[in-house]
PDB file of N, CA and C in Angstrom:
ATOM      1  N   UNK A   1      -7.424  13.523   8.082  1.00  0.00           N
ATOM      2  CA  UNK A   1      -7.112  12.264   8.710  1.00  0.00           C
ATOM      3  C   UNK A   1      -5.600  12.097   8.768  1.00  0.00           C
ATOM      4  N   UNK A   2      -5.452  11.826   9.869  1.00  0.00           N
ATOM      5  CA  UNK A   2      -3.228  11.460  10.055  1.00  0.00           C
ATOM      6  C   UNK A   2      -3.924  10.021   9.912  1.00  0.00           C
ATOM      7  N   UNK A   3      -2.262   9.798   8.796  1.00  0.00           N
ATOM      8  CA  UNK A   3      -1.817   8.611   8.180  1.00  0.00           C
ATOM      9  C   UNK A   3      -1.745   7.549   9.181  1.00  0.00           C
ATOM     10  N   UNK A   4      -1.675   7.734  10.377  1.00  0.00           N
ATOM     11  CA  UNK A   4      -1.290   6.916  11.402  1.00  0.00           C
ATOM     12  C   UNK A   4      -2.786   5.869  11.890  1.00  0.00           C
ATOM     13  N   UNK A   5      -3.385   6.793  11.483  1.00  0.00           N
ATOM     14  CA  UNK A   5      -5.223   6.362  11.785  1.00  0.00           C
ATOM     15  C   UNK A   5      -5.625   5.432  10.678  1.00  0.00           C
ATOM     16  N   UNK A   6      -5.354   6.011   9.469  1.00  0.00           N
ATOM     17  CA  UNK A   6      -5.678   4.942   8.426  1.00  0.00           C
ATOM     18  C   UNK A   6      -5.106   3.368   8.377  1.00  0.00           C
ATOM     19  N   UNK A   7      -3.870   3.466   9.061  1.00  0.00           N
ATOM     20  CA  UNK A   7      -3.217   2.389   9.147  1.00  0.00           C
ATOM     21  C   UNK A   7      -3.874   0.893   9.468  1.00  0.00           C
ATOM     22  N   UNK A   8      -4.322   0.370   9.071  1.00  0.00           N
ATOM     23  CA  UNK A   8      -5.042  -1.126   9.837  1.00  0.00           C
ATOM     24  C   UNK A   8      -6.387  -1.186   9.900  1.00  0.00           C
ATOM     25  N   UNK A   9      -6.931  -0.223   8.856  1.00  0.00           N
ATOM     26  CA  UNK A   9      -8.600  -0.105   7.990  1.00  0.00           C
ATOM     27  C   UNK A   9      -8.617  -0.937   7.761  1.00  0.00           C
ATOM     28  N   UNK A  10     -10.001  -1.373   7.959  1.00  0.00           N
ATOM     29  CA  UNK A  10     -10.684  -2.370   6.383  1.00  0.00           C
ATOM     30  C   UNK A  10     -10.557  -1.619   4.863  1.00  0.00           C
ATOM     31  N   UNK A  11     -10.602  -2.566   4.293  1.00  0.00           N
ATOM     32  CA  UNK A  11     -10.125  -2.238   2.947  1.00  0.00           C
ATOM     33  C   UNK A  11     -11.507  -2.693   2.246  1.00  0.00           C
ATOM     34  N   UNK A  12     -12.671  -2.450   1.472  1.00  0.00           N
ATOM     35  CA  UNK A  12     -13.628  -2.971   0.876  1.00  0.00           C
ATOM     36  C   UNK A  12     -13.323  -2.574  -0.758  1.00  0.00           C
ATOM     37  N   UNK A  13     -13.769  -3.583  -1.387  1.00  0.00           N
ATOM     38  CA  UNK A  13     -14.133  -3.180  -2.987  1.00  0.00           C
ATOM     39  C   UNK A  13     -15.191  -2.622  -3.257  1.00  0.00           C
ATOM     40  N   UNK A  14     -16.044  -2.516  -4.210  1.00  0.00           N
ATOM     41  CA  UNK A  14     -17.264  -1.269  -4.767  1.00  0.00           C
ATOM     42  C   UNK A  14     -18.483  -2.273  -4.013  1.00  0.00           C
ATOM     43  N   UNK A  15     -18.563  -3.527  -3.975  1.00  0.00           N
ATOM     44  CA  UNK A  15     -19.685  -4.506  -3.744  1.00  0.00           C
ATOM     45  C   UNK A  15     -19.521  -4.659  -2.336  1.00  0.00           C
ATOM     46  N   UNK A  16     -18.579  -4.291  -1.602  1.00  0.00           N
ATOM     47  CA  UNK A  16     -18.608  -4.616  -0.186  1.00  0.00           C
ATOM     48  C   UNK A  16     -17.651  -5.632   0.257  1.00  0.00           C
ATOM     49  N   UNK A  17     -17.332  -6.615  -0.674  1.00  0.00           N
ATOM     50  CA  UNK A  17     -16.027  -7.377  -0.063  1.00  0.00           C
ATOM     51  C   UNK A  17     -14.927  -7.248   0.343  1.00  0.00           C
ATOM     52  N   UNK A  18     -14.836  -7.571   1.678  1.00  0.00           N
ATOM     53  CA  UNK A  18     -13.524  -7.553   1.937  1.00  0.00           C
ATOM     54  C   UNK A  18     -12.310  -7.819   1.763  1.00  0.00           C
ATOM     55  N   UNK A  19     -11.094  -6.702   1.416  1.00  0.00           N
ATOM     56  CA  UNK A  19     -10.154  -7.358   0.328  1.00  0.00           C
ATOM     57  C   UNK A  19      -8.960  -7.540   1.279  1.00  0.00           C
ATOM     58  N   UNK A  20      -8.825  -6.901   2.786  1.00  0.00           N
ATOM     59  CA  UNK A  20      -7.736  -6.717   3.728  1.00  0.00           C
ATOM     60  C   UNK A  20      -7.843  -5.395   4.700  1.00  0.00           C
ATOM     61  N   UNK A  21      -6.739  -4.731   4.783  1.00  0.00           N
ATOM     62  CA  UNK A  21      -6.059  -3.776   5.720  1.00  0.00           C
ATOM     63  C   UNK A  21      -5.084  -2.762   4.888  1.00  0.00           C
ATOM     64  N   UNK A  22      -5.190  -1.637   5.435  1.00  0.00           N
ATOM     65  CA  UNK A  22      -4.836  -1.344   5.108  1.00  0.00           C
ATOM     66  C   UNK A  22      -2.787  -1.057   5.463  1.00  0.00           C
ATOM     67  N   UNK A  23      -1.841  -1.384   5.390  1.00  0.00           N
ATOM     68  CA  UNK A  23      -0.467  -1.761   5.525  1.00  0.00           C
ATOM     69  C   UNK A  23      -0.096  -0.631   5.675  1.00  0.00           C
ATOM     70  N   UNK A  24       0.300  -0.131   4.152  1.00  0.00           N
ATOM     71  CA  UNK A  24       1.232   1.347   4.110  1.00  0.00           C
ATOM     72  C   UNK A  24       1.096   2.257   3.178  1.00  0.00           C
ATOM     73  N   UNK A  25       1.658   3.386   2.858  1.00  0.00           N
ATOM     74  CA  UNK A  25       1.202   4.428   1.931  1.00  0.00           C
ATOM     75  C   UNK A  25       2.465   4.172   1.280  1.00  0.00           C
ATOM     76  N   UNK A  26       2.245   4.768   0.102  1.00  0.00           N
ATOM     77  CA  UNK A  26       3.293   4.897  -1.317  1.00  0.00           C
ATOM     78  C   UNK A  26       3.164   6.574  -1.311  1.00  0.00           C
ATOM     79  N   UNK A  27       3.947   6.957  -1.255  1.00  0.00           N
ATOM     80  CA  UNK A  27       4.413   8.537  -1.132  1.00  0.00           C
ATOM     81  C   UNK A  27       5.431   8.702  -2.943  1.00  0.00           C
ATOM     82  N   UNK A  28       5.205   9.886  -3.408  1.00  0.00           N
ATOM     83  CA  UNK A  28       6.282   9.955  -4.434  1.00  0.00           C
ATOM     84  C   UNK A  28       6.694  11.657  -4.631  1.00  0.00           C
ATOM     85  N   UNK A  29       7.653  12.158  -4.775  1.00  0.00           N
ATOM     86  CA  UNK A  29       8.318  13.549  -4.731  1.00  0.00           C
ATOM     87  C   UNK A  29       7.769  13.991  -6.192  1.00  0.00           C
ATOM     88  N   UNK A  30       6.698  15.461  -5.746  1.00  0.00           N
ATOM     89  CA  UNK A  30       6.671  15.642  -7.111  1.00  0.00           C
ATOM     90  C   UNK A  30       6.798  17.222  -7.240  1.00  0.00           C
ATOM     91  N   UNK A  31       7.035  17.745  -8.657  1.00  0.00           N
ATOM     92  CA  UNK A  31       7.346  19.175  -8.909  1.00  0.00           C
ATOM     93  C   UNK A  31       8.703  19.774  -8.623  1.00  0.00           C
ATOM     94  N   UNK A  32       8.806  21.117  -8.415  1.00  0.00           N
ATOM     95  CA  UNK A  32      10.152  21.649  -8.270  1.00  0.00           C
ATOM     96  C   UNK A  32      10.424  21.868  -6.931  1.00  0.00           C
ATOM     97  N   UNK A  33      11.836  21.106  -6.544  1.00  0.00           N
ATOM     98  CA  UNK A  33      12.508  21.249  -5.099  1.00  0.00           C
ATOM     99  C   UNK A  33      12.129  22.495  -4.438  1.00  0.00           C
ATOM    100  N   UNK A  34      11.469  22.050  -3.388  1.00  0.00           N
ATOM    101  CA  UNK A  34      10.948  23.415  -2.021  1.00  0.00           C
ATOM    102  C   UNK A  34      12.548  23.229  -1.196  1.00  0.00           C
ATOM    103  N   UNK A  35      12.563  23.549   0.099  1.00  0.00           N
ATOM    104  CA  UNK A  35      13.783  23.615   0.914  1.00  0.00           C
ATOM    105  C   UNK A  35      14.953  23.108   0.144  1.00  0.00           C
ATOM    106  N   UNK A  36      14.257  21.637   0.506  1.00  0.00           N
ATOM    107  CA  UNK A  36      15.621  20.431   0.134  1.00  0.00           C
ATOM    108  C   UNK A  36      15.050  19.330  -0.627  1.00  0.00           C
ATOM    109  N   UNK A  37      13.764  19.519  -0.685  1.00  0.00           N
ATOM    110  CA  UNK A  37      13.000  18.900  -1.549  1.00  0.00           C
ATOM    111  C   UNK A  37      12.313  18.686  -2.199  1.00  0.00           C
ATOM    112  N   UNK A  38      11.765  17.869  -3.433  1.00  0.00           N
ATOM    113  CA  UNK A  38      10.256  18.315  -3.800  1.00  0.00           C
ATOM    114  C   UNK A  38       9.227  18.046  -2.719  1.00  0.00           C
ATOM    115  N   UNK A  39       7.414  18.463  -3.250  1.00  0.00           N
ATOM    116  CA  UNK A  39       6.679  17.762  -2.437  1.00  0.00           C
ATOM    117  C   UNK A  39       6.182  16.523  -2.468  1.00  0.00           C
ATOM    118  N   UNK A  40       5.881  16.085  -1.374  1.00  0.00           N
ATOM    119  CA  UNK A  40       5.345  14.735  -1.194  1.00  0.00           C
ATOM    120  C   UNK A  40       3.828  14.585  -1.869  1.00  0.00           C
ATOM    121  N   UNK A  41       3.917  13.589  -2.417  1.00  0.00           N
ATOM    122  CA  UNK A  41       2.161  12.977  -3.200  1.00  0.00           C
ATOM    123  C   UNK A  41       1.806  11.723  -2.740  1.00  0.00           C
ATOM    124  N   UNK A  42       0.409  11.826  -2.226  1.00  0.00           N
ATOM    125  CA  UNK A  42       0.506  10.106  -1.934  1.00  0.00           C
ATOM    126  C   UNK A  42      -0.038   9.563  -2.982  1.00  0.00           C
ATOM    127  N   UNK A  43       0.603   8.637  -3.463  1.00  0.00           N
ATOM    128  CA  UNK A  43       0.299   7.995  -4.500  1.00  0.00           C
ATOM    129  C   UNK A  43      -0.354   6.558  -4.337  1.00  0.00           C
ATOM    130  N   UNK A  44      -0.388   5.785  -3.244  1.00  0.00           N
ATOM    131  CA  UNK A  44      -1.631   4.808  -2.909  1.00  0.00           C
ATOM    132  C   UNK A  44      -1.292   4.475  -2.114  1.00  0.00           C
ATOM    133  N   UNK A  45      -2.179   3.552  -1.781  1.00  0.00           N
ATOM    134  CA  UNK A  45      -2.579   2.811  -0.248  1.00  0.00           C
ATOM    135  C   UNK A  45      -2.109   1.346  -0.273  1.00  0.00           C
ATOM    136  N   UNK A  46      -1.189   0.923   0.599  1.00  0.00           N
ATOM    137  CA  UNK A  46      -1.175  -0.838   0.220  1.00  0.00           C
ATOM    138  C   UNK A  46      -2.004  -1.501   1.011  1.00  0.00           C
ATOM    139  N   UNK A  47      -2.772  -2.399   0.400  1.00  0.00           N
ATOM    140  CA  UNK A  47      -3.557  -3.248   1.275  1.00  0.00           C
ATOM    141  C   UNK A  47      -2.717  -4.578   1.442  1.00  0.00           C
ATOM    142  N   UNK A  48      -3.072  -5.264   2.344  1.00  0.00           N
ATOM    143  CA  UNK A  48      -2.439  -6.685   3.142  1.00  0.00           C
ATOM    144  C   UNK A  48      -3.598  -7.623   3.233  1.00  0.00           C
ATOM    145  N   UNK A  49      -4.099  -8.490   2.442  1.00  0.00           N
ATOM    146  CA  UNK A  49      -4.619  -9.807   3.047  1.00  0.00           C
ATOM    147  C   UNK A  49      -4.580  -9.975   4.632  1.00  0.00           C
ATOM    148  N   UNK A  50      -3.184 -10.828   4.990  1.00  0.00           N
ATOM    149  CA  UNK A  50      -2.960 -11.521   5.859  1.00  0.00           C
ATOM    150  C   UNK A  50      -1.934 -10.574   7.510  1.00  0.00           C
ATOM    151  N   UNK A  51      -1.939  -9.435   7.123  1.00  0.00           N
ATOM    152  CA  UNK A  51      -1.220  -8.686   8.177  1.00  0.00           C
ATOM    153  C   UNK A  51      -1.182  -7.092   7.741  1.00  0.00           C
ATOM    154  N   UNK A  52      -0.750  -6.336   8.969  1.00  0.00           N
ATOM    155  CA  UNK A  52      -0.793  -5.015   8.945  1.00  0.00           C
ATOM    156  C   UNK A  52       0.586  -4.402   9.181  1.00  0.00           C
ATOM    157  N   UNK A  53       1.612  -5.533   9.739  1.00  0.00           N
ATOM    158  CA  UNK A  53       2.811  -5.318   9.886  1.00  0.00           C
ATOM    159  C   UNK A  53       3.287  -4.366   9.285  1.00  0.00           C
ATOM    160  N   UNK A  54       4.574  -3.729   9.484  1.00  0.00           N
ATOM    161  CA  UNK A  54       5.539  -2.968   8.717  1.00  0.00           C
ATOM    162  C   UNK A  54       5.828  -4.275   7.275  1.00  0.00           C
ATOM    163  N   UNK A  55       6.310  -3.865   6.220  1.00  0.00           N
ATOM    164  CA  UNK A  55       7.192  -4.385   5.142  1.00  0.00           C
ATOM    165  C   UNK A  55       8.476  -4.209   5.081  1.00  0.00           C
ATOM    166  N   UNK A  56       9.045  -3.128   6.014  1.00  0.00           N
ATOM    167  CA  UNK A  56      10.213  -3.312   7.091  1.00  0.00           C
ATOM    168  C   UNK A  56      11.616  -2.834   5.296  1.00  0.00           C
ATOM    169  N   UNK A  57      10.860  -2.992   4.397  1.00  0.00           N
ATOM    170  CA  UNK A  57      11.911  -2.638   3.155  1.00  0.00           C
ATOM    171  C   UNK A  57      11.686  -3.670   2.410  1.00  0.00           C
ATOM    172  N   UNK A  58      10.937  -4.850   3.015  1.00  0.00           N
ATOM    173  CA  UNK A  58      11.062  -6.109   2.190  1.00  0.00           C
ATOM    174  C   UNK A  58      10.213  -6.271   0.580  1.00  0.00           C
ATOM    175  N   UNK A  59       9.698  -5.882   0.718  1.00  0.00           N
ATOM    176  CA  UNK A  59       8.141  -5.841  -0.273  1.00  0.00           C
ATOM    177  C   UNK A  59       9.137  -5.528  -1.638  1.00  0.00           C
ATOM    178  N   UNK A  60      10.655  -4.832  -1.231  1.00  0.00           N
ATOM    179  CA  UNK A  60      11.349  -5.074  -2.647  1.00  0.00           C
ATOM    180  C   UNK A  60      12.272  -6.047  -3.353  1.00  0.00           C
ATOM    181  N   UNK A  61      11.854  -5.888  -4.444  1.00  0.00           N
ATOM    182  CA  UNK A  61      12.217  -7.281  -4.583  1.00  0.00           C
ATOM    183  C   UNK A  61      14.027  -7.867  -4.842  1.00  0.00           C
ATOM    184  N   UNK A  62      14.537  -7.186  -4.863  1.00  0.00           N
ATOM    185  CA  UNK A  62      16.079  -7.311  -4.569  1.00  0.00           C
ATOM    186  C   UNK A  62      16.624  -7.449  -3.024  1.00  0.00           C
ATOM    187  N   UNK A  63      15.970  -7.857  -2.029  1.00  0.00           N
ATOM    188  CA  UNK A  63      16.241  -7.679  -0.444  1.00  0.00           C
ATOM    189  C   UNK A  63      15.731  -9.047  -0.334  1.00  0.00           C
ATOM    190  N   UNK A  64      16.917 -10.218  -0.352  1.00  0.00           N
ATOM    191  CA  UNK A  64      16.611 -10.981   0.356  1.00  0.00           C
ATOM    192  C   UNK A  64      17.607 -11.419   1.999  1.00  0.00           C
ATOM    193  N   UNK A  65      18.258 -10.853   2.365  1.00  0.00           N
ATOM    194  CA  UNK A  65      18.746 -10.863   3.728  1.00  0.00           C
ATOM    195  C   UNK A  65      18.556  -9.983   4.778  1.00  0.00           C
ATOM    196  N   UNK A  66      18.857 -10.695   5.583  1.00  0.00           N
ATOM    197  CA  UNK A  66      18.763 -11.636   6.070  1.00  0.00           C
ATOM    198  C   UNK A  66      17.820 -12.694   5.854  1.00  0.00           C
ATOM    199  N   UNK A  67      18.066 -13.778   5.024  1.00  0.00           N
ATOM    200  CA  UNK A  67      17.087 -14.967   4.579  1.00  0.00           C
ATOM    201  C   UNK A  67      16.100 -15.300   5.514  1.00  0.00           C
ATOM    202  N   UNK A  68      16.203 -15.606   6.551  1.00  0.00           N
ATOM    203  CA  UNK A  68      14.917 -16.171   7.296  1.00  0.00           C
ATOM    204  C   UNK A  68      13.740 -14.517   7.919  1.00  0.00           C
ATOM    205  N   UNK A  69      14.746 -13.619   7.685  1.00  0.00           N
ATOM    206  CA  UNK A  69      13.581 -12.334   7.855  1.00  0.00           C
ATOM    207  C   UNK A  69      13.010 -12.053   6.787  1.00  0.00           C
ATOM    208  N   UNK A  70      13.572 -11.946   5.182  1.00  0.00           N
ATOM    209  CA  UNK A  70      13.025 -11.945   4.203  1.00  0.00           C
ATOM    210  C   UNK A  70      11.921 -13.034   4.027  1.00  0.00           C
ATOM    211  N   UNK A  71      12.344 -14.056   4.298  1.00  0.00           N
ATOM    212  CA  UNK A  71      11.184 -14.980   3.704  1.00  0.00           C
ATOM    213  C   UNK A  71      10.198 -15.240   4.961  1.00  0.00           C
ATOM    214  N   UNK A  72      10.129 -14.891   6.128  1.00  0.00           N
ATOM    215  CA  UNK A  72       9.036 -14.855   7.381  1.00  0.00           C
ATOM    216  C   UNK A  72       7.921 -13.327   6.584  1.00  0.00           C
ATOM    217  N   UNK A  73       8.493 -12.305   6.141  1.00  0.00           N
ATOM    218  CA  UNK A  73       8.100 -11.153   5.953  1.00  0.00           C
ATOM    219  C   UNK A  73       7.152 -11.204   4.416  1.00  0.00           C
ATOM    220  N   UNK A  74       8.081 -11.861   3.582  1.00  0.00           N
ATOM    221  CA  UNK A  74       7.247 -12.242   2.280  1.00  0.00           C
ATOM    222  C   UNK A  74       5.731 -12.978   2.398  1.00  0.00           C
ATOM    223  N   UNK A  75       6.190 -13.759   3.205  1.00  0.00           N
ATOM    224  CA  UNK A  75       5.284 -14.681   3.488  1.00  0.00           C
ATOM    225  C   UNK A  75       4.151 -14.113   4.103  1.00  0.00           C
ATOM    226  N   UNK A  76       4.175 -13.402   4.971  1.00  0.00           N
ATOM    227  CA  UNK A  76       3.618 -12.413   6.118  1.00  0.00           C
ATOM    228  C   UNK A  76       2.641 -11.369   5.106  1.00  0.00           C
ATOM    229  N   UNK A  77       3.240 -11.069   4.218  1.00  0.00           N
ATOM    230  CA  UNK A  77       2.373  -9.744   2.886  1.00  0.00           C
ATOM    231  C   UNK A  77       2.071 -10.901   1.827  1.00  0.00           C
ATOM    232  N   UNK A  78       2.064 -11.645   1.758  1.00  0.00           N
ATOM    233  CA  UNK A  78       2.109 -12.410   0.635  1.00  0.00           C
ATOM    234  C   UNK A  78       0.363 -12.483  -0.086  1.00  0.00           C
ATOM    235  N   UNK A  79       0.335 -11.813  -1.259  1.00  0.00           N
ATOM    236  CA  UNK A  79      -1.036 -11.127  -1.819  1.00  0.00           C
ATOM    237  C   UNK A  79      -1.363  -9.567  -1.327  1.00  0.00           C
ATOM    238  N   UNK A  80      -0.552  -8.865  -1.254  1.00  0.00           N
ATOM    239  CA  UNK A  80      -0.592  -7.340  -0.776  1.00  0.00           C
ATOM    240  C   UNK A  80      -0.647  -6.870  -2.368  1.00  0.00           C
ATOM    241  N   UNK A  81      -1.176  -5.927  -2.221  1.00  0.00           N
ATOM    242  CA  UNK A  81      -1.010  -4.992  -3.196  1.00  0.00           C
ATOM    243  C   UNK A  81      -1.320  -3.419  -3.000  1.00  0.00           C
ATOM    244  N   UNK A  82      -0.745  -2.662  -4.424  1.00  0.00           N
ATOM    245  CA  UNK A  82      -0.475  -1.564  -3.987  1.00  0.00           C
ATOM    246  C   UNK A  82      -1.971  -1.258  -4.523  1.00  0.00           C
ATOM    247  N   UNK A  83      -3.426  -0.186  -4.155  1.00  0.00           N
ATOM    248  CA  UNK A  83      -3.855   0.661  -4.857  1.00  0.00           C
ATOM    249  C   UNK A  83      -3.841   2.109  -5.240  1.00  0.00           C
ATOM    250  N   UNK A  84      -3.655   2.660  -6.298  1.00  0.00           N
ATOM    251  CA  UNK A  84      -3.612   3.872  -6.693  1.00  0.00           C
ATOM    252  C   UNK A  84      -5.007   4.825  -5.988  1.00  0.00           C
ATOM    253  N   UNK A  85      -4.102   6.178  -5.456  1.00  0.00           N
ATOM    254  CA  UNK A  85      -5.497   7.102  -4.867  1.00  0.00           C
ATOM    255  C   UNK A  85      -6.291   6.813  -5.564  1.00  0.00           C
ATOM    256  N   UNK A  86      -6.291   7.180  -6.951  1.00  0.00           N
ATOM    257  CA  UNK A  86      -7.420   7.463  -7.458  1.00  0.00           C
ATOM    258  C   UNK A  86      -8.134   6.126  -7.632  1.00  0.00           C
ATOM    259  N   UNK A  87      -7.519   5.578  -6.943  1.00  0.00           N
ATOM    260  CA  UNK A  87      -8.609   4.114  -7.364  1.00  0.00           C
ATOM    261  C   UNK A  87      -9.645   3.988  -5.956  1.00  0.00           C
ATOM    262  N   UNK A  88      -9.418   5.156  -4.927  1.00  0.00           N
ATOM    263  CA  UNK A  88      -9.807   4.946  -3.854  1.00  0.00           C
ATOM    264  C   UNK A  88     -11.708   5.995  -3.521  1.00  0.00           C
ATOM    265  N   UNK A  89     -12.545   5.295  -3.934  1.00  0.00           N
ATOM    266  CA  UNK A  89     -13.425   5.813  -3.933  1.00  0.00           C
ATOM    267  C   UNK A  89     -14.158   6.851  -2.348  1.00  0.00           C
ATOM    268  N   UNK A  90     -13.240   6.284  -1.539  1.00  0.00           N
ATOM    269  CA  UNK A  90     -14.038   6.799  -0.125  1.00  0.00           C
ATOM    270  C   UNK A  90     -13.116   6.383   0.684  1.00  0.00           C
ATOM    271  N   UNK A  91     -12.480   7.485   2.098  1.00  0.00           N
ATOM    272  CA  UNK A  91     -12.076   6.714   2.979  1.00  0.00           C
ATOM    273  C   UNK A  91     -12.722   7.704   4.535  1.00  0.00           C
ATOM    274  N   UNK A  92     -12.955   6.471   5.483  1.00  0.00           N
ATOM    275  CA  UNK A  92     -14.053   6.799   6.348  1.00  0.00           C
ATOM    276  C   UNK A  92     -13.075   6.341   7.728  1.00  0.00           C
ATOM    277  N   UNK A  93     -13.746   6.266   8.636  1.00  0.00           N
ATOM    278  CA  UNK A  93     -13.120   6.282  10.396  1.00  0.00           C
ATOM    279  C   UNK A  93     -12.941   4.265  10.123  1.00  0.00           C
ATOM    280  N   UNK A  94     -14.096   3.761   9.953  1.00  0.00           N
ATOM    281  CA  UNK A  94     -13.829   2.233   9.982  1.00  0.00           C
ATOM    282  C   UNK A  94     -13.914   1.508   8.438  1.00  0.00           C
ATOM    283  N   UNK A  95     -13.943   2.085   7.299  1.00  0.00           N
ATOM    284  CA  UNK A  95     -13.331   1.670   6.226  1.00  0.00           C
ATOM    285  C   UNK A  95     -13.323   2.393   5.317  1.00  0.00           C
ATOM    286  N   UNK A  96     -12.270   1.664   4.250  1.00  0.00           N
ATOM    287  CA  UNK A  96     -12.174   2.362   3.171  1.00  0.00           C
ATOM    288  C   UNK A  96     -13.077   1.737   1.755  1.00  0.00           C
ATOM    289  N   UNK A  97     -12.599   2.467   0.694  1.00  0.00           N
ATOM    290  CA  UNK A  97     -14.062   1.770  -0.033  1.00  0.00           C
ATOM    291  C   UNK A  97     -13.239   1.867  -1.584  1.00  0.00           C
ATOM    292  N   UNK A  98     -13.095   0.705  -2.280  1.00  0.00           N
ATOM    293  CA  UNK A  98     -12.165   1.163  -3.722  1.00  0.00           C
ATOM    294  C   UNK A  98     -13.411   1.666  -4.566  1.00  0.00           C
ATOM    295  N   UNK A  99     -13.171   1.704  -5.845  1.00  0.00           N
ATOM    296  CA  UNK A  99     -14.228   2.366  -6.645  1.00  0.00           C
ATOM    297  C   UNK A  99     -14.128   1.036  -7.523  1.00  0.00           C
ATOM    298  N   UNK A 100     -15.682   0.922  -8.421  1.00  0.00           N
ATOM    299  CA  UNK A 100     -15.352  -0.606  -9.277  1.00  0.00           C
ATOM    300  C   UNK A 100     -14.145  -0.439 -10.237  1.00  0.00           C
ATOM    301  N   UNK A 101     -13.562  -1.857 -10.717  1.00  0.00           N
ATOM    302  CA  UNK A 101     -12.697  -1.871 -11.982  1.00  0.00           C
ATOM    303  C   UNK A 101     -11.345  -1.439 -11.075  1.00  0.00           C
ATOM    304  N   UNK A 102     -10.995  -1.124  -9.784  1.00  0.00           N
ATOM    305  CA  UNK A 102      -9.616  -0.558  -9.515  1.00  0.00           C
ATOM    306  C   UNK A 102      -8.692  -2.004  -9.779  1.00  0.00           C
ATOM    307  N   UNK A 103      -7.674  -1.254  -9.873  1.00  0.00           N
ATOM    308  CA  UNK A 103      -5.976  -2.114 -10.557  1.00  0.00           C
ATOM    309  C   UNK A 103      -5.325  -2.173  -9.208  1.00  0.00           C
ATOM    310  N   UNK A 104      -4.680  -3.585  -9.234  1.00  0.00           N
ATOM    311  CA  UNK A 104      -3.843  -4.090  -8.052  1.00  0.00           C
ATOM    312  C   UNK A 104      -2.424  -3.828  -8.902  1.00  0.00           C
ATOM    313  N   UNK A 105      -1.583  -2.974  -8.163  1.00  0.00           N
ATOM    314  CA  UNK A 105      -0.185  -2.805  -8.547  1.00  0.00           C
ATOM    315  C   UNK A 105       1.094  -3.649  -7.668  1.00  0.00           C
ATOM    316  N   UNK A 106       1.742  -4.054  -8.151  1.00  0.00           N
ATOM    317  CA  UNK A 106       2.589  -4.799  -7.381  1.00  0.00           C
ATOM    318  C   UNK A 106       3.214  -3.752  -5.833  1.00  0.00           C
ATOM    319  N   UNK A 107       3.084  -3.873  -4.671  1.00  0.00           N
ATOM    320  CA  UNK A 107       3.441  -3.383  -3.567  1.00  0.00           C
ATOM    321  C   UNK A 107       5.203  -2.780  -3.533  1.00  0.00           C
ATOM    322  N   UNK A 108       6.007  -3.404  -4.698  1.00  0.00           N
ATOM    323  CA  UNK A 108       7.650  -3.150  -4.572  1.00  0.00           C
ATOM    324  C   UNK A 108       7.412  -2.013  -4.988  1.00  0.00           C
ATOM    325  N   UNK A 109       6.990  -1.156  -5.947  1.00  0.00           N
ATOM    326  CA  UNK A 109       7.163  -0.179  -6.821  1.00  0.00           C
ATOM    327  C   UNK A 109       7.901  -0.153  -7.588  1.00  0.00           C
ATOM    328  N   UNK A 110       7.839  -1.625  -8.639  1.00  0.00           N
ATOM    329  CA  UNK A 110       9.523  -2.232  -9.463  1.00  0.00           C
ATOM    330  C   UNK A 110       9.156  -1.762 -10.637  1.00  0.00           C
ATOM    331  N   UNK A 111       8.576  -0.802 -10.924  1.00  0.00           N
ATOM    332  CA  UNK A 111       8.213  -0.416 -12.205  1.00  0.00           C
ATOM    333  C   UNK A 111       6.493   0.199 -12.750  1.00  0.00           C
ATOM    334  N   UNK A 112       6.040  -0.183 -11.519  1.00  0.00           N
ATOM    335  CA  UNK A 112       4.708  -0.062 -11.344  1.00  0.00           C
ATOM    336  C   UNK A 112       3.875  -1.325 -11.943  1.00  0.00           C
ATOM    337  N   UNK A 113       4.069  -2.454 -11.768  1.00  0.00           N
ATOM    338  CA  UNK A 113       3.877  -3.701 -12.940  1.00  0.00           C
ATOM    339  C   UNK A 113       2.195  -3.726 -12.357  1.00  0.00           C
ATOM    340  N   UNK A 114       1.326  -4.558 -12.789  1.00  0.00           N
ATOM    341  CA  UNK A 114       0.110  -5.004 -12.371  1.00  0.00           C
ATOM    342  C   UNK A 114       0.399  -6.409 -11.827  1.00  0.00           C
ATOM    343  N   UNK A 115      -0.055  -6.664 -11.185  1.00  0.00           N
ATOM    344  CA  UNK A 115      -0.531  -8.017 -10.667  1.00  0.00           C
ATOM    345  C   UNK A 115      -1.139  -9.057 -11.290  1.00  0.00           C
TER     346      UNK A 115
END
């Protein structure tokens, strides 16, 4: 599946409820530098409540300017969270499916905090 397809899934929990969309991927560099870099891992999926938009950089939490784009954009993700692959029990053409008990991680990646 290209990443581009997953983009704007339903997002379900283990019981079937709907928790959002799916937003954006969390990518992280891992192992020993290939070319110029290490490799890429995806490390989870962010889901969005209320939009599918870009997070455009905002989702961190030291970026507040331009003020009225920061706070239109906050507002815009506001209840997003990040889930970990492995919290991702199934992903299909029209949804995805978490596994029970998965952890909502804060979407900045400020430390990996929980929600």
């Amino acid at each position: 599946m290209i990443l581009g397809d997953l983009l704007g899934t339903p997002v379900h929990d283990s019981d079937g409820g709907r928790l959002g969309r799916v937003a954006d991927a969390r990518f992280v560099l891992d192992g020993p530098p290939q070319q110029l870099m290490a490799e890429p891992r995806l490390l989870g999926l962010v889901v969005s409540p209320h939009s599918v938009s870009s997070f455009l950089g905002y989702e961190r939490t030291g970026l507040t300017q331009p003020w009225p784009l920061a706070h239109m954009l906050r507002w815009r993700h506001r209840g997003s969270f990040l889930v970990m692959w492995e919290d991702i029990a199934s992903v299909g053409e029209q949804s995805v499916r978490l596994r029970p008990g998965f952890t909502r991680y804060s979407p900045a990646l400020d430390g990996g905090g929980q929600e």
